[in-house]
PDB file of N, CA and C in Angstrom:
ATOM      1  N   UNK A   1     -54.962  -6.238  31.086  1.00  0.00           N
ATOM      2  CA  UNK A   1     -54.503  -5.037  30.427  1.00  0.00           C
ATOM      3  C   UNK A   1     -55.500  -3.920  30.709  1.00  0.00           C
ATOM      4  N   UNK A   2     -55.257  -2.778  31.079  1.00  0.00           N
ATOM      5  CA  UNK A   2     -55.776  -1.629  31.316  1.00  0.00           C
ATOM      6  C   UNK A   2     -56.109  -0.889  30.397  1.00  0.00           C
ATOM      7  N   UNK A   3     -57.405  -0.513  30.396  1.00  0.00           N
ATOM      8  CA  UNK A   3     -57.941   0.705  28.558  1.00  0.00           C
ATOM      9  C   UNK A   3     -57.898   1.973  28.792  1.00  0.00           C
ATOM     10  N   UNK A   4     -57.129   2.807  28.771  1.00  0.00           N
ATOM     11  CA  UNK A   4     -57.403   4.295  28.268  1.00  0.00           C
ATOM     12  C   UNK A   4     -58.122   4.867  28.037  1.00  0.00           C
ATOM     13  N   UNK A   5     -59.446   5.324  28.510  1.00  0.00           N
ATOM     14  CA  UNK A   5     -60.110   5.659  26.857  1.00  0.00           C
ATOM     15  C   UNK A   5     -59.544   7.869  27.366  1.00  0.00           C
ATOM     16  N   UNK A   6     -59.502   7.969  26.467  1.00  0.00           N
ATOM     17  CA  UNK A   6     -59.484  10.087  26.362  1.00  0.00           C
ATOM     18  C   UNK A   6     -59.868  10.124  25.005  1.00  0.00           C
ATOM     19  N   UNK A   7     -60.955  10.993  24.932  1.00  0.00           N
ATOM     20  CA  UNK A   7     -61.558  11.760  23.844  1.00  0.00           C
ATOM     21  C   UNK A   7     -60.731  12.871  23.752  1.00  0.00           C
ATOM     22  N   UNK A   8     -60.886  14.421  24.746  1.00  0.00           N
ATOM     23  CA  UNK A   8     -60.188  15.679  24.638  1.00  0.00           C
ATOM     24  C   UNK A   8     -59.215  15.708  25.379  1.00  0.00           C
ATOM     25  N   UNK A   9     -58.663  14.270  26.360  1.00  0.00           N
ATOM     26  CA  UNK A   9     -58.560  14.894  27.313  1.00  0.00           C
ATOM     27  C   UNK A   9     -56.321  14.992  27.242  1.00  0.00           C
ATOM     28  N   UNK A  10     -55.772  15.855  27.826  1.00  0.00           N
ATOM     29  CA  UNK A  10     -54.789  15.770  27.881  1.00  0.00           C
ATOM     30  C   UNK A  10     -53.840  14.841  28.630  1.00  0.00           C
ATOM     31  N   UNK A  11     -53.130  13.607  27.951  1.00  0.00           N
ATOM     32  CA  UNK A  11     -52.708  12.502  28.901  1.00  0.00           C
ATOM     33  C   UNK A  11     -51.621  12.917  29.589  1.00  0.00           C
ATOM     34  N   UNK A  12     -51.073  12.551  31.017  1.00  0.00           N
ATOM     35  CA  UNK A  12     -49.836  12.671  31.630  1.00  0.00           C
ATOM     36  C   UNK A  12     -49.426  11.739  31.940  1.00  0.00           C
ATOM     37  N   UNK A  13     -48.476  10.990  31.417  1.00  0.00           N
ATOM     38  CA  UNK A  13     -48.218  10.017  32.277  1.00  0.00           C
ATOM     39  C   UNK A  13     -47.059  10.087  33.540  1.00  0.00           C
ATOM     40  N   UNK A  14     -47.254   9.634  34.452  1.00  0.00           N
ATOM     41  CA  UNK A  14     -46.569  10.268  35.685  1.00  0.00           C
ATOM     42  C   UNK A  14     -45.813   8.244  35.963  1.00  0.00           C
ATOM     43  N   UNK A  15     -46.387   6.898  35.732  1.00  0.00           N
ATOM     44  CA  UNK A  15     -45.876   6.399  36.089  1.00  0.00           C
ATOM     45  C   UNK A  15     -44.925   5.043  34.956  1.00  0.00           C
ATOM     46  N   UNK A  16     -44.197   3.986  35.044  1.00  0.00           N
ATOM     47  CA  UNK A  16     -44.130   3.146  34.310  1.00  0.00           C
ATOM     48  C   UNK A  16     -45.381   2.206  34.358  1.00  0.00           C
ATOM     49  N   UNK A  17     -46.083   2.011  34.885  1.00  0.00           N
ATOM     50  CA  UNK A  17     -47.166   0.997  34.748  1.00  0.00           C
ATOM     51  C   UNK A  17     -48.453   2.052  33.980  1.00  0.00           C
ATOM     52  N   UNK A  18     -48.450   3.396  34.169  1.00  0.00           N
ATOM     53  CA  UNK A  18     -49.172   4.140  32.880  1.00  0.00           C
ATOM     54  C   UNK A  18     -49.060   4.365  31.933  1.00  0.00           C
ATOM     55  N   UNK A  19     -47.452   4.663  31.454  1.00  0.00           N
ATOM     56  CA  UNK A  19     -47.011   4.405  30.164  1.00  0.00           C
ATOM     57  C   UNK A  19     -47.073   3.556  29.307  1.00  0.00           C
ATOM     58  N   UNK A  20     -47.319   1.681  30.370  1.00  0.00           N
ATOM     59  CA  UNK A  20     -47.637   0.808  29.490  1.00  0.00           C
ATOM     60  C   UNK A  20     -48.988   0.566  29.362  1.00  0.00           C
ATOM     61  N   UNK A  21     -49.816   1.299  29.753  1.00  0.00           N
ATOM     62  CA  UNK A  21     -51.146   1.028  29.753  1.00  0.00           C
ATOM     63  C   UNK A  21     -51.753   1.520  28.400  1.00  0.00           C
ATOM     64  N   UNK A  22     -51.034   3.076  28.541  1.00  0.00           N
ATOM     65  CA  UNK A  22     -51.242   4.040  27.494  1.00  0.00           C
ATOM     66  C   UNK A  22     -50.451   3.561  25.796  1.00  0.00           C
ATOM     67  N   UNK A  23     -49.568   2.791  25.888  1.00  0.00           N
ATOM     68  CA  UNK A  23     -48.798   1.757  24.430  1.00  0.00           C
ATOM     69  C   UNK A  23     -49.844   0.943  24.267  1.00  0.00           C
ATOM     70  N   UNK A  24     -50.464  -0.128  25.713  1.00  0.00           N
ATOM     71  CA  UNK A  24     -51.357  -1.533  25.283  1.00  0.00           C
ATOM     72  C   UNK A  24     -52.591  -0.765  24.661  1.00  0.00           C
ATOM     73  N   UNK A  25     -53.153   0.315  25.432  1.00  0.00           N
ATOM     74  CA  UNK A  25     -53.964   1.369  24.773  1.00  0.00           C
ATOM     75  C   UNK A  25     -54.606   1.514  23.069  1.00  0.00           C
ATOM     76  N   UNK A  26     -53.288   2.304  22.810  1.00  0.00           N
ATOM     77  CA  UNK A  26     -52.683   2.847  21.552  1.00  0.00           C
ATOM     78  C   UNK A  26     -52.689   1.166  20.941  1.00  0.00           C
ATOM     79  N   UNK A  27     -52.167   0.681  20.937  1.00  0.00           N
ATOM     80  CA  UNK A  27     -51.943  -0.662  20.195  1.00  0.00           C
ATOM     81  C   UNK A  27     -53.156  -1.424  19.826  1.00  0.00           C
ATOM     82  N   UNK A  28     -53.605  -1.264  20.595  1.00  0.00           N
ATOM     83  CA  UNK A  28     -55.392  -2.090  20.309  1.00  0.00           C
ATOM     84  C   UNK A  28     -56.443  -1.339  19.713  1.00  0.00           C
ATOM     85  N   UNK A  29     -56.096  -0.169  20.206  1.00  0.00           N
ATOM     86  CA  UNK A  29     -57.115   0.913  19.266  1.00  0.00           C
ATOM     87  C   UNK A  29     -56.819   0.876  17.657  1.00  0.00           C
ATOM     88  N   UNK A  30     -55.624   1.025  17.288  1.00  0.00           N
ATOM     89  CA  UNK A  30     -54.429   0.794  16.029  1.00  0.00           C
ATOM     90  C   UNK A  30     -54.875  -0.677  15.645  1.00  0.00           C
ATOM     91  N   UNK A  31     -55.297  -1.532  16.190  1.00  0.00           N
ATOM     92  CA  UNK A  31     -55.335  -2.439  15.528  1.00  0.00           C
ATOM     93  C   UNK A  31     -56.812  -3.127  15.261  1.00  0.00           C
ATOM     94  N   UNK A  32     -57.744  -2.342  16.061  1.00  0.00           N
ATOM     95  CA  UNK A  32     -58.935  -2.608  16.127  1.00  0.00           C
ATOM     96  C   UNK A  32     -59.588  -2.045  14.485  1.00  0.00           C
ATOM     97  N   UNK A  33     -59.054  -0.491  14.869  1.00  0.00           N
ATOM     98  CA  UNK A  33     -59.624   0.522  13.735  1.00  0.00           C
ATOM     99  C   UNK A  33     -59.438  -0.152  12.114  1.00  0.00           C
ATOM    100  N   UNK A  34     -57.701  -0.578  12.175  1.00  0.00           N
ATOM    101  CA  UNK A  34     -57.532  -1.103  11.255  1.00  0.00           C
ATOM    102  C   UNK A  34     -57.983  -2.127  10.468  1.00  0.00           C
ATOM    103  N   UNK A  35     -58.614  -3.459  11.641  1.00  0.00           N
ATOM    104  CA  UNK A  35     -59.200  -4.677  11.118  1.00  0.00           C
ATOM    105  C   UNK A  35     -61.136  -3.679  10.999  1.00  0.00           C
ATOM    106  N   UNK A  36     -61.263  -2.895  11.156  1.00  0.00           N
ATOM    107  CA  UNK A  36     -62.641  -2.779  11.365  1.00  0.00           C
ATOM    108  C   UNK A  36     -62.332  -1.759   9.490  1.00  0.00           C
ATOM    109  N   UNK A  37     -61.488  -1.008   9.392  1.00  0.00           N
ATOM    110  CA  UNK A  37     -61.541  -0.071   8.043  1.00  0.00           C
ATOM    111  C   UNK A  37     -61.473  -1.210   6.997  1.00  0.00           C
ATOM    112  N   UNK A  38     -60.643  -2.507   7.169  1.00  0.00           N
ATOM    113  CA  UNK A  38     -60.615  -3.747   6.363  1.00  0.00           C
ATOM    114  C   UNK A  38     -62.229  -4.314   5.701  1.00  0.00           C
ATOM    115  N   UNK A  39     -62.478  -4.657   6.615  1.00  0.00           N
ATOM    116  CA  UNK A  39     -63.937  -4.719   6.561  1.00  0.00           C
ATOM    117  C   UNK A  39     -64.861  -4.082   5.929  1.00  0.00           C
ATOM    118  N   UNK A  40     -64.910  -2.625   6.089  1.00  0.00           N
ATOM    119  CA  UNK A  40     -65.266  -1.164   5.485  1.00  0.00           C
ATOM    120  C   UNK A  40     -65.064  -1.382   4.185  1.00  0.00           C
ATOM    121  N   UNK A  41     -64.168  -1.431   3.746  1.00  0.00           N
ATOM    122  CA  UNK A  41     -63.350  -1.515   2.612  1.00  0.00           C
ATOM    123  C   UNK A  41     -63.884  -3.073   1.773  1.00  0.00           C
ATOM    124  N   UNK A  42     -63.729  -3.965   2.301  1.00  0.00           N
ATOM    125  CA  UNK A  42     -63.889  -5.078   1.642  1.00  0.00           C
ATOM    126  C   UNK A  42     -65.567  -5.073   1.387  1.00  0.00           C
ATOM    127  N   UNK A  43     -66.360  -4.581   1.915  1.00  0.00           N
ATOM    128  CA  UNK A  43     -67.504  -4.728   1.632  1.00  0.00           C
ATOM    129  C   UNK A  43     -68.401  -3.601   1.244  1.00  0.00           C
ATOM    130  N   UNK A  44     -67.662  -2.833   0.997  1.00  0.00           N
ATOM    131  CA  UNK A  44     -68.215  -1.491   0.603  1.00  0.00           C
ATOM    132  C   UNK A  44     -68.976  -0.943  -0.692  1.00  0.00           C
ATOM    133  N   UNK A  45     -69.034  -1.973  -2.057  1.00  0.00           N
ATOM    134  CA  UNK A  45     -69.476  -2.257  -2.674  1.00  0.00           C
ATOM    135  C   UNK A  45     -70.858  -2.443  -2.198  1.00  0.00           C
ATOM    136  N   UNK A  46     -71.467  -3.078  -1.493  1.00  0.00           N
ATOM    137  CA  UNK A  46     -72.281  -3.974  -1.261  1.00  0.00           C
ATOM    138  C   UNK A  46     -72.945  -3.053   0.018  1.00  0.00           C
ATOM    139  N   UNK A  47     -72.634  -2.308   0.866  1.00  0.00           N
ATOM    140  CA  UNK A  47     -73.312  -1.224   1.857  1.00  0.00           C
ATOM    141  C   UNK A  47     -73.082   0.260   1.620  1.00  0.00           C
ATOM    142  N   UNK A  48     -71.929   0.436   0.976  1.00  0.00           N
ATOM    143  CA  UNK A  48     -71.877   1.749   0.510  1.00  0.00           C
ATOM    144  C   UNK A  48     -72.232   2.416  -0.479  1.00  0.00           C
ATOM    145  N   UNK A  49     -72.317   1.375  -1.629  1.00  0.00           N
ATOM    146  CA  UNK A  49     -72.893   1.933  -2.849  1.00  0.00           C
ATOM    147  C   UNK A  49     -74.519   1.649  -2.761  1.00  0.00           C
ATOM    148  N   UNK A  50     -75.132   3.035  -3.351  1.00  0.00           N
ATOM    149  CA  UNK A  50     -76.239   3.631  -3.238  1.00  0.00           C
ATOM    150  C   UNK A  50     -77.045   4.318  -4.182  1.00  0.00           C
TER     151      UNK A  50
END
C-alpha cells in the first residue's frame, strides 16, 4: 500500500491507482489518529492532569 503524506499541499489525482492510494491514505491516517486519541483519552488522568 502506498502513503500519501501532504501537509499544504494541493492533491490531484489524475489516476485510478492514485485515487486508491489517496482512500488507503485517508483510511489509516483516520484510523491511526483515532486509536492514538483513545489512548489520550484513556490515560489522561494519569499524564494530563497536573
Amino acid at each position: 500500500m502506498a502513503i500519501i503524506r501532504s501537509d499544504i499541499l494541493t492533491l490531484q489525482v489524475a489516476s485510478a491507482d492514485q485515487q486508491q492510494a489517496l482512500q488507503d491514505t485517508l483510511a489509516l491516517y483516520r484510523r491511526l489518529v483515532r486509536d492514538l486519541m483513545t489512548v489520550a483519552y484513556t490515560h489522561w488522568p494519569t499524564v494530563g492532569a497536573t
